[in-house]
Protein backbone atom coordinates (compact mmCIF):
# COMPACT_ATOMS: atom_id res chain seq x y z
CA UNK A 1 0.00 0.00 0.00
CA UNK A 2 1.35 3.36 -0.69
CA UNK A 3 1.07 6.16 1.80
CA UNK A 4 0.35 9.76 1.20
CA UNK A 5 1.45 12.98 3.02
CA UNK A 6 -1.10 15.79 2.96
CA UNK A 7 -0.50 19.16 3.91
CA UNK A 8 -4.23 21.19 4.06
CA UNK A 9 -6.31 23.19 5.73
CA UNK A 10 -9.75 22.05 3.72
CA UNK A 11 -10.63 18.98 4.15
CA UNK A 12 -11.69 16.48 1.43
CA UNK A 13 -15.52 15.94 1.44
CA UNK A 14 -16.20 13.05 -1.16
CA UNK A 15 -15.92 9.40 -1.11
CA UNK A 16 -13.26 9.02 -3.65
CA UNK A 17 -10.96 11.01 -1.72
CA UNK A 18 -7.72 10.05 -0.12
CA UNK A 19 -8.12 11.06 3.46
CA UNK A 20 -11.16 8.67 3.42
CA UNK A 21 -9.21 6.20 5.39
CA UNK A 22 -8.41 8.30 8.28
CA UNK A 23 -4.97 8.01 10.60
CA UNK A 24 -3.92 11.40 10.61
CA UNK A 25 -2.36 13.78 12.88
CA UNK A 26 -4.04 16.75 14.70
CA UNK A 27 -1.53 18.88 13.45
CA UNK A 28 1.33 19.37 10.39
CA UNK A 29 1.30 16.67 8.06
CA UNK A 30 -0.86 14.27 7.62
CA UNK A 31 -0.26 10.59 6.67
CA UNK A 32 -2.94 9.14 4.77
CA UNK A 33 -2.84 5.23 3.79
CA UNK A 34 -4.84 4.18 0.47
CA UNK A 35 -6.44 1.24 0.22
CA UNK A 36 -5.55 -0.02 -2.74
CA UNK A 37 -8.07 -3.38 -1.91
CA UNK A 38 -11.25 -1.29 -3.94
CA UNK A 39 -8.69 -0.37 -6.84
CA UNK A 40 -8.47 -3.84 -9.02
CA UNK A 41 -11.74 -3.39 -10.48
CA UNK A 42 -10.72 -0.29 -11.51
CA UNK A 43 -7.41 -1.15 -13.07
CA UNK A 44 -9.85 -4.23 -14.89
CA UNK A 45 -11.84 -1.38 -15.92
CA UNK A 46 -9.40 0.87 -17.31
CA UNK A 47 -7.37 -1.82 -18.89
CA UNK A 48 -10.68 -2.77 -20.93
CA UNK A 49 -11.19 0.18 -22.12
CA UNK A 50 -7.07 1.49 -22.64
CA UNK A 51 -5.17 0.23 -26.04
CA UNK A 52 -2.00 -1.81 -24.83
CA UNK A 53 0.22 -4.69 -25.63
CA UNK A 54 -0.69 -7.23 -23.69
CA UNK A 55 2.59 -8.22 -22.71
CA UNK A 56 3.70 -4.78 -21.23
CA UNK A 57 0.43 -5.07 -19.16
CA UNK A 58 2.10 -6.03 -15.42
CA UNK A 59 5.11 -4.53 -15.80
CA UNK A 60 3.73 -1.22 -17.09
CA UNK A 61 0.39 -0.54 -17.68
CA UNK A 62 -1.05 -2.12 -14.04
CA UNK A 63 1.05 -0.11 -11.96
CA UNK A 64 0.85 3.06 -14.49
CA UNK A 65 -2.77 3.19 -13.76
CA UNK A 66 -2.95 2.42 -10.00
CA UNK A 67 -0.09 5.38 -9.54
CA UNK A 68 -3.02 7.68 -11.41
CA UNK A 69 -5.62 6.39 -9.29
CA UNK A 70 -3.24 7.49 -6.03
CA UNK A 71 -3.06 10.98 -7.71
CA UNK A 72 -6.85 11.19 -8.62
CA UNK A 73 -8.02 10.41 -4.94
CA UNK A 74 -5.65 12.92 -3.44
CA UNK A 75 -6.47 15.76 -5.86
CA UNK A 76 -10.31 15.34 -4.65
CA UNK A 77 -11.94 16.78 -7.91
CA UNK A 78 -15.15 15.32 -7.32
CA UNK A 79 -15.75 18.05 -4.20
CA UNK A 80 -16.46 20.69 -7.13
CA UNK A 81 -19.24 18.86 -7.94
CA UNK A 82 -20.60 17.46 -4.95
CA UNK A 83 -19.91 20.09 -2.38
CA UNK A 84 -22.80 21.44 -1.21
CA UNK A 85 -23.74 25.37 -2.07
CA UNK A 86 -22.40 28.43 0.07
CA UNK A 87 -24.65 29.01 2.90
CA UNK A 88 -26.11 25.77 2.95
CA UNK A 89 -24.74 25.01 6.17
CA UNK A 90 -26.18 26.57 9.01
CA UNK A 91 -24.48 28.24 12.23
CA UNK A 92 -25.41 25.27 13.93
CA UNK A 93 -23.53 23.08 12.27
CA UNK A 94 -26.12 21.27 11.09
CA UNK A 95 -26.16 19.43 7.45
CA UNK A 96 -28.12 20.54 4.85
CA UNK A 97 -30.74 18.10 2.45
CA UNK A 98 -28.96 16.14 -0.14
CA UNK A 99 -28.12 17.97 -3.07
CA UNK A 100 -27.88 17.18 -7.41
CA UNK A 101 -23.99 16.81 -7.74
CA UNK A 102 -23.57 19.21 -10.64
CA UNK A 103 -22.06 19.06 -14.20
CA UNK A 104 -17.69 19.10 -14.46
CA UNK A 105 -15.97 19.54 -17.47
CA UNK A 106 -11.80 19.04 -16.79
CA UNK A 107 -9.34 20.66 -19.23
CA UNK A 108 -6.66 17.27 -19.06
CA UNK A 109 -3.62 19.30 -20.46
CA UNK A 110 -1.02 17.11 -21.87
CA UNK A 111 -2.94 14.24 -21.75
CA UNK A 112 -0.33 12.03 -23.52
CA UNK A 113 -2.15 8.82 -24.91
CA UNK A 114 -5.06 9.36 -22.21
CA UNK A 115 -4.16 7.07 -19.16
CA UNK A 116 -5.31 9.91 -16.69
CA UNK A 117 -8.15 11.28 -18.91
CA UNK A 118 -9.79 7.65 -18.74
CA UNK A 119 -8.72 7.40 -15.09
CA UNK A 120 -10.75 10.51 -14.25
CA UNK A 121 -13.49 8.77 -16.65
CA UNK A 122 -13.45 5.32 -14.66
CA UNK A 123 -13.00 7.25 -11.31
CA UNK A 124 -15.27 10.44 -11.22
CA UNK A 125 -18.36 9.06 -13.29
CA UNK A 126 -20.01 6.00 -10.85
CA UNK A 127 -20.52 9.09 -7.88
CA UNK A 128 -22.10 12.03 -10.62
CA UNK A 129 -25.59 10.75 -9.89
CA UNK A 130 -27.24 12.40 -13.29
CA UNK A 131 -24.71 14.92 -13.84
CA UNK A 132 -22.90 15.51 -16.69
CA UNK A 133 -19.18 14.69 -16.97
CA UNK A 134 -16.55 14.87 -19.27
CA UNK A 135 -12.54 15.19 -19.56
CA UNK A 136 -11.27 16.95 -22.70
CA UNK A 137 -7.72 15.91 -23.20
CA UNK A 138 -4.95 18.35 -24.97
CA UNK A 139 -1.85 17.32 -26.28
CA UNK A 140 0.15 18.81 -29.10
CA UNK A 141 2.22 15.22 -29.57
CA UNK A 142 1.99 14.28 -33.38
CA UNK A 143 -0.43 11.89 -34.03
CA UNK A 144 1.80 8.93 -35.24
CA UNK A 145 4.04 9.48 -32.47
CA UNK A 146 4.08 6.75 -29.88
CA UNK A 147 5.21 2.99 -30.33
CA UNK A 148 3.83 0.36 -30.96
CA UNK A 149 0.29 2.28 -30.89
CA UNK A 150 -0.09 5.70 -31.70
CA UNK A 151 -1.45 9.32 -30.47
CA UNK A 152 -3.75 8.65 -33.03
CA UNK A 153 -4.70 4.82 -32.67
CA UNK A 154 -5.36 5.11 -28.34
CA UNK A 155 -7.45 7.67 -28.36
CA UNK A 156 -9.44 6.44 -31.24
CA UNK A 157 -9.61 3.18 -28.96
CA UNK A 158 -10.74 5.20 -25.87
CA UNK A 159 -13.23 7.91 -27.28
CA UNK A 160 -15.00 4.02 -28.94
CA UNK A 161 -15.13 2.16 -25.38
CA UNK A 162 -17.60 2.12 -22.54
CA UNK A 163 -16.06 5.46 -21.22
CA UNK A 164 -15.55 7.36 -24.51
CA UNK A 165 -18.49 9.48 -24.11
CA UNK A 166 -17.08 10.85 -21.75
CA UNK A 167 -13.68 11.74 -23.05
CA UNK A 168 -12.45 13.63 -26.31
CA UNK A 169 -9.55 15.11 -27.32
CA UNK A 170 -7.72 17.77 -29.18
CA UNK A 171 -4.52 18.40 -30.74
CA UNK A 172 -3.52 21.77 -29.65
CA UNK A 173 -2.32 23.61 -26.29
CA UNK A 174 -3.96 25.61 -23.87
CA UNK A 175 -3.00 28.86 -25.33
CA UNK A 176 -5.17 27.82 -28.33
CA UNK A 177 -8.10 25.82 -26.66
CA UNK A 178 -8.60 29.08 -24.36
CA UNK A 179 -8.19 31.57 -27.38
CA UNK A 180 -10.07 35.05 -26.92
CA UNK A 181 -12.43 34.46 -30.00
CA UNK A 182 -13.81 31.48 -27.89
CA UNK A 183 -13.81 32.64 -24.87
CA UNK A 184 -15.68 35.50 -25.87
CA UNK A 185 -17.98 34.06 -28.05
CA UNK A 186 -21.74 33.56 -26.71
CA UNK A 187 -22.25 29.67 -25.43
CA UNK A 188 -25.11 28.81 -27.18
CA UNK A 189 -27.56 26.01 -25.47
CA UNK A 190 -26.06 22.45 -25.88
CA UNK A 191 -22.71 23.65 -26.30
CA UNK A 192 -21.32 22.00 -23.52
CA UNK A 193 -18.51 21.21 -22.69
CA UNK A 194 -16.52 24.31 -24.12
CA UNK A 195 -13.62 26.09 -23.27
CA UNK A 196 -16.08 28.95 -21.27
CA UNK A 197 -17.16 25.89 -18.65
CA UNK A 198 -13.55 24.12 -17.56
CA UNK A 199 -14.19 23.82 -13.93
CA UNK A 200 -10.85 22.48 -13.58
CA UNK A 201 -7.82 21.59 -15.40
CA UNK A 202 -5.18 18.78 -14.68
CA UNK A 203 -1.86 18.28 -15.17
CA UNK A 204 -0.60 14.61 -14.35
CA UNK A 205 2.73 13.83 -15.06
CA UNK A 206 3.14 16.80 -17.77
CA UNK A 207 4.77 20.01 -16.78
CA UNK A 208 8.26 18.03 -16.94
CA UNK A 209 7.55 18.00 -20.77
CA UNK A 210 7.14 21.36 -21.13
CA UNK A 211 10.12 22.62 -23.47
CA UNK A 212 11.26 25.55 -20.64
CA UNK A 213 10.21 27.23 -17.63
CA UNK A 214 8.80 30.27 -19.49
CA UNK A 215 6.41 28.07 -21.08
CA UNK A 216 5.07 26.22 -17.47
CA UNK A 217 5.15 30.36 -16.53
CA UNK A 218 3.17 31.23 -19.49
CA UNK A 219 0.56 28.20 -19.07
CA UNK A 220 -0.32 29.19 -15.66
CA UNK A 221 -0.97 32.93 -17.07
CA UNK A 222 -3.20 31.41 -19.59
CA UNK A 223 -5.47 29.71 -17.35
CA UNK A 224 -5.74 32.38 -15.13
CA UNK A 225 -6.55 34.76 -17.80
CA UNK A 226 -9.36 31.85 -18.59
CA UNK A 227 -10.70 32.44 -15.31
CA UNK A 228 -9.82 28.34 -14.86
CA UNK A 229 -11.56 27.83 -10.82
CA UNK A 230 -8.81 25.06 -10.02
CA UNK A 231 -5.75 23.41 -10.91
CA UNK A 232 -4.54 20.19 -10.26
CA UNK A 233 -0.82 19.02 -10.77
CA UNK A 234 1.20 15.59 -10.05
CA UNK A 235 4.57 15.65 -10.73
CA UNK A 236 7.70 14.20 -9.65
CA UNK A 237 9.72 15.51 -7.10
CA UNK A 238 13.28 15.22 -7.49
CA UNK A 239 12.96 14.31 -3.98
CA UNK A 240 13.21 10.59 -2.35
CA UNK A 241 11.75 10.02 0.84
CA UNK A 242 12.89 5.81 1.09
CA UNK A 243 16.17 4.71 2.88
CA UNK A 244 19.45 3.52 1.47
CA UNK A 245 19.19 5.50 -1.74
CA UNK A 246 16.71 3.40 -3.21
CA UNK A 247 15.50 6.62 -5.48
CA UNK A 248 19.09 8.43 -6.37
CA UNK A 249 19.36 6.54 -9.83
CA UNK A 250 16.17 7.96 -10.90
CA UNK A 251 16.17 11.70 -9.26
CA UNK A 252 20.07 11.87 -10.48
CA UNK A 253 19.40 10.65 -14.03
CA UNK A 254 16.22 13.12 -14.32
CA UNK A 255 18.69 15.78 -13.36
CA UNK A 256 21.19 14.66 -16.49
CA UNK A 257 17.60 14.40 -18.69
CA UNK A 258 16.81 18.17 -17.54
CA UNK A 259 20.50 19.81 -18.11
CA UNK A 260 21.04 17.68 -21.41
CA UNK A 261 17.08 19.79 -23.01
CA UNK A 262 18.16 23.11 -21.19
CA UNK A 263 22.06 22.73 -22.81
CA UNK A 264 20.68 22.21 -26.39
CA UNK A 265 18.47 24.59 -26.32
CA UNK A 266 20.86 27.06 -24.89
CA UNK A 267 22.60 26.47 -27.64
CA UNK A 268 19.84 26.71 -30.55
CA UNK A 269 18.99 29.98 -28.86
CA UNK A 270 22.81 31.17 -29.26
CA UNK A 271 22.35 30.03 -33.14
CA UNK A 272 21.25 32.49 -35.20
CA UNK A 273 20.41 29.87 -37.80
CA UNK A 274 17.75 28.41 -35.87
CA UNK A 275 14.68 29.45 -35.52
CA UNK A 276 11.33 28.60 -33.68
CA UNK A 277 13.53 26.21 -31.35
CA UNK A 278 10.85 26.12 -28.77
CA UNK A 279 8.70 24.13 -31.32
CA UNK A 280 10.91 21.59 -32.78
CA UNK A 281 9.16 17.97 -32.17
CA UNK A 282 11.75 15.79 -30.36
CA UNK A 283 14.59 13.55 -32.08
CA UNK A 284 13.43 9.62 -31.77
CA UNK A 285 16.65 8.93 -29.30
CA UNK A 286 16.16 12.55 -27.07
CA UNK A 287 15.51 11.81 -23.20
CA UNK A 288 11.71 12.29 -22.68
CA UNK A 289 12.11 14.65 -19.84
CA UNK A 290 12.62 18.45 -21.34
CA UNK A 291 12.21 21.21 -18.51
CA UNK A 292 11.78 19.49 -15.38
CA UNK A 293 10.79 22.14 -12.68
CA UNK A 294 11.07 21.32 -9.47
CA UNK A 295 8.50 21.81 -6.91
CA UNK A 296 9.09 25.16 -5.63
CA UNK A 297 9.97 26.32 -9.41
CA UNK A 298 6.44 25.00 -10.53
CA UNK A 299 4.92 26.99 -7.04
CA UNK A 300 6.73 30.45 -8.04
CA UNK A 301 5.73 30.15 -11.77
CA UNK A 302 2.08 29.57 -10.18
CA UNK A 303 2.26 31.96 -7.93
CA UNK A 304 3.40 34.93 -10.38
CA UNK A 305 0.09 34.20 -11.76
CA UNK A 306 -2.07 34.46 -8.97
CA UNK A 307 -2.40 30.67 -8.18
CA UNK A 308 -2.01 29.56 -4.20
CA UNK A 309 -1.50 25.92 -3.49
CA UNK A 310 -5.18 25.10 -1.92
CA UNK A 311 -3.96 21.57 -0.55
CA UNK A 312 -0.76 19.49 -1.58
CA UNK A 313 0.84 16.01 -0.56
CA UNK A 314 3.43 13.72 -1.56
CA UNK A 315 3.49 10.04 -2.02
CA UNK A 316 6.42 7.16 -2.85
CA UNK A 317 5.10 5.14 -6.00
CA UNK A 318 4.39 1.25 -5.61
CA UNK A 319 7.23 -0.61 -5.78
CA UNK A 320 6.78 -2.34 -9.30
CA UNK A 321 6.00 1.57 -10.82
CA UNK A 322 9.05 1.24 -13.35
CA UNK A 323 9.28 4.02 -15.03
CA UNK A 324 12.16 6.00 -13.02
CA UNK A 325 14.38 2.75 -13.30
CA UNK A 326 14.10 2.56 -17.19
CA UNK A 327 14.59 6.36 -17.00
CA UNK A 328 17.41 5.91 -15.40
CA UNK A 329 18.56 2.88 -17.44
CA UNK A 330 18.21 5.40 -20.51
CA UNK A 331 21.29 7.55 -19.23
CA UNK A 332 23.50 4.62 -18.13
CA UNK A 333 23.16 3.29 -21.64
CA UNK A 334 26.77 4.31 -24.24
CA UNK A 335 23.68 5.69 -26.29
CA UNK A 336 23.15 8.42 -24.04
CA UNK A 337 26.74 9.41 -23.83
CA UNK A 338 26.62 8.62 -27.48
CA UNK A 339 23.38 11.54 -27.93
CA UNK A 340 25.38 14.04 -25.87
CA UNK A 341 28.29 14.30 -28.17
CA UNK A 342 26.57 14.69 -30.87
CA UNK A 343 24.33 17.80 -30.02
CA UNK A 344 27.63 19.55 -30.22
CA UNK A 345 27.59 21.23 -26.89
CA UNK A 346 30.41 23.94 -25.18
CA UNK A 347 33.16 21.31 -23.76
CA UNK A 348 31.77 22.78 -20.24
CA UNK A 349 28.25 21.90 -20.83
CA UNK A 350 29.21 18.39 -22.82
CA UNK A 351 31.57 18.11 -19.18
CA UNK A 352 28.40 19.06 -16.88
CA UNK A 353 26.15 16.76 -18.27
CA UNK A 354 27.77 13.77 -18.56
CA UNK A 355 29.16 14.53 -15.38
CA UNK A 356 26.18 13.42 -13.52
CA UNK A 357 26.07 9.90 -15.18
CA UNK A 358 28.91 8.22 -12.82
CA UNK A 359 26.31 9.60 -10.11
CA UNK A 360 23.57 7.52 -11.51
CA UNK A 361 25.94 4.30 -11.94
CA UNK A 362 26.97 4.72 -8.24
CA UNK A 363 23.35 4.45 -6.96
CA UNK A 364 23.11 1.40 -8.97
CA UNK A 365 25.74 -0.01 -7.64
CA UNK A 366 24.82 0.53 -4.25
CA UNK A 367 21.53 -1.12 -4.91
CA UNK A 368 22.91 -3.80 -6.41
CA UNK A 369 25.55 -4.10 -3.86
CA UNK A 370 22.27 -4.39 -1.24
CA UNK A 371 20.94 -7.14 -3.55
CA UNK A 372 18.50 -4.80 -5.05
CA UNK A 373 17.76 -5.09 -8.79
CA UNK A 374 15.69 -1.99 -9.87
CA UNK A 375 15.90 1.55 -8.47
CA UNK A 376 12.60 2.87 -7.26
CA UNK A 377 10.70 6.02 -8.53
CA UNK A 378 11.26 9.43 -6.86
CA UNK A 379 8.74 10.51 -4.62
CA UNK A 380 5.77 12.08 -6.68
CA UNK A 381 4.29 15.83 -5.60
CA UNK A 382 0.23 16.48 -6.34
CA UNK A 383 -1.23 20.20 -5.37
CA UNK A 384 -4.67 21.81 -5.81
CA UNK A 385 -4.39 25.64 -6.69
CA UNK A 386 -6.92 27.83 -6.51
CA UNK A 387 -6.98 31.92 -7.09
């Protein structure tokens, strides 16, 4: 069972919610254990309606999904819905008569192939009671990209299953789904969902993509130019919280990831040949991670656009989550060296990158050394902002 750490002073109010479990403190953090005994018909679910290869399905795709269930249960997005109106409540503390949960439309931004979009789906939908819900998932990714199914081919798969009606997508950014002309424009009756009715907007394992830090500054200026009423974020931390080191491979070779994007496009921006840098779609053998704020980075960007972190927590992945071992696996590899040399850095830079990877083979080697085979996935950070 994973355990969360939630810092807040609202409390959750719906059944889907982390802190539905209880053992917390009376003050400071609190730790929050999820029961992860309700989640396997969920993972059924979502693996019914998700395009996978079968074979990658333990490995990857089981703990992929349970890891977005964690984050969707902490970021409590139901409570827009279901919380009862201001005022209902009287000064005597008494409850008010049940109440229609009403409609939510979330803005999934970044939305990759759609494993949180149909999360949200599988998740949010059995508690609506006759409201309306639906997840609109942005990504500018190309749609062949992906391997061996496509942009294109998973969330033709998805918007066709038992949870597609309540999922689409679009091929654009936020910038352009929350353009004046349709902000502006009248909504006409049945035009929901639009871009005039987000009642929230997630962002699950995305911001690291984002090609630069003025670009995760700019989004947040965008949606609170939209008038977006909350955001929700889960991203890595760079931050381990589990003993002996068990998480250094993976925070150090996210590091060498991070300074490898920020080198080469320090030096694109130097060339006067290049142009539009910001834009250019990745090579097929460039690390996936690109900017890579940290926590307190992605804060300050949010705060500079009115955004204050509502409630936030932290929580160490399962231990068969993966992905931050192969990440780190990636920058071991000769073909990482091999990828650094040939973006035709400074010397320094070439020097500072490729500095770190001895760091990453060390915590290896300490695992190994401990009879541990994989390194485990850095802690993971999830916040609710509101303005």
């Amino acid at each position: 069972m994973a355990s969360v750490t939630i810092t807040s002073v609202h409390e959750p109010t719906n059944p889907l919610a982390v802190a539905h479990t209880g053992e917390r403190e009376v003050e400071g953090d609190q730790l929050i254990k999820t029961d992860t005994n309700n989640d396997n018909d969920i993972i059924n679910t979502l693996l019914n309606n998700f395009l996978y290869p079968q074979e990658l399905k333990h490995n990857v795709f089981v703990p992929r999904f349970q890891q977005r269930i964690t984050i969707v249960k902490a970021w409590d997005i139901l409570s827009l819905s279901t919380s009862p109106p201001n005022g209902t409540n009287g000064a005597n503390g008494t409850n008010s008569a049940p109440h229609r949960p009403k409609d939510l439309h979330i803005l999934d931004i970044g939305c990759g192939q759609g494993e949180s979009a149909v999360t949200m789906a599988a998740l949010l939908q059995p508690h609506m009671h006759g409201a309306r819900l639906h997840i609109t998932g942005i990504d500018t990714a190309r749609p062949d990209y992906g391997t061996p199914y496509t942009v294109a081919e998973t969330h033709a798969h998805l918007t066709a299953s038992a949870l597609g009606r309540h999922i689409s997508f679009r091929r654009e950014d936020a910038a352009a789904f929350f353009s004046p002309s349709r902000l502006s424009s009248p909504s006409p009756p049945g035009s929901w969902p639009s871009a005039a009715n987000v009642d929230a907007v997630t962002l699950c394992h995305s911001l690291w993509y984002f090609p630069t830090p003025q670009s995760v500054a700019d989004l947040f200026t965008t949606l609170a130019g939209a008038r977006v009423p909350r955001v929700y974020l889960a991203e890595y931390s760079f931050r381990g919280s589990l003993p002996g080191g068990q998480q250094d491979a993976h925070i150090l070779a996210a590091r060498a990831q991070a300074l490898l994007h920020a080198s080469v496009l320090e030096k694109l921006s130097a060339d006067s040949s290049q142009q539009n840098h910001q834009g250019r779609e990745p090579r097929p053998r460039a690390p996936n991670v690109r900017a890579a704020l940290d926590v307190g980075s992605i804060v300050e960007a949010a705060a500079a656009a009115g955004w204050a972190v509502r409630r936030q927590g932290t929580f160490v992945p399962a231990a068969d989550m993966i992905e931050g071992h192969l990440e780190a696996r990636l920058v071991v590899k000769d073909a990482f060296a091999e990828a650094v040399r040939a973006e035709g850095l400074s010397p320094e830079r070439e020097h500072e990158v490729l500095g770190l990877v001895p760091g990453v083979k060390k915590a290896f080697a300490r695992l190994a050394a401990a009879g541990v085979a994989k390194g485990r996935a850095m802690d993971v950070w999830w916040a609710e902002l509101e303005r």
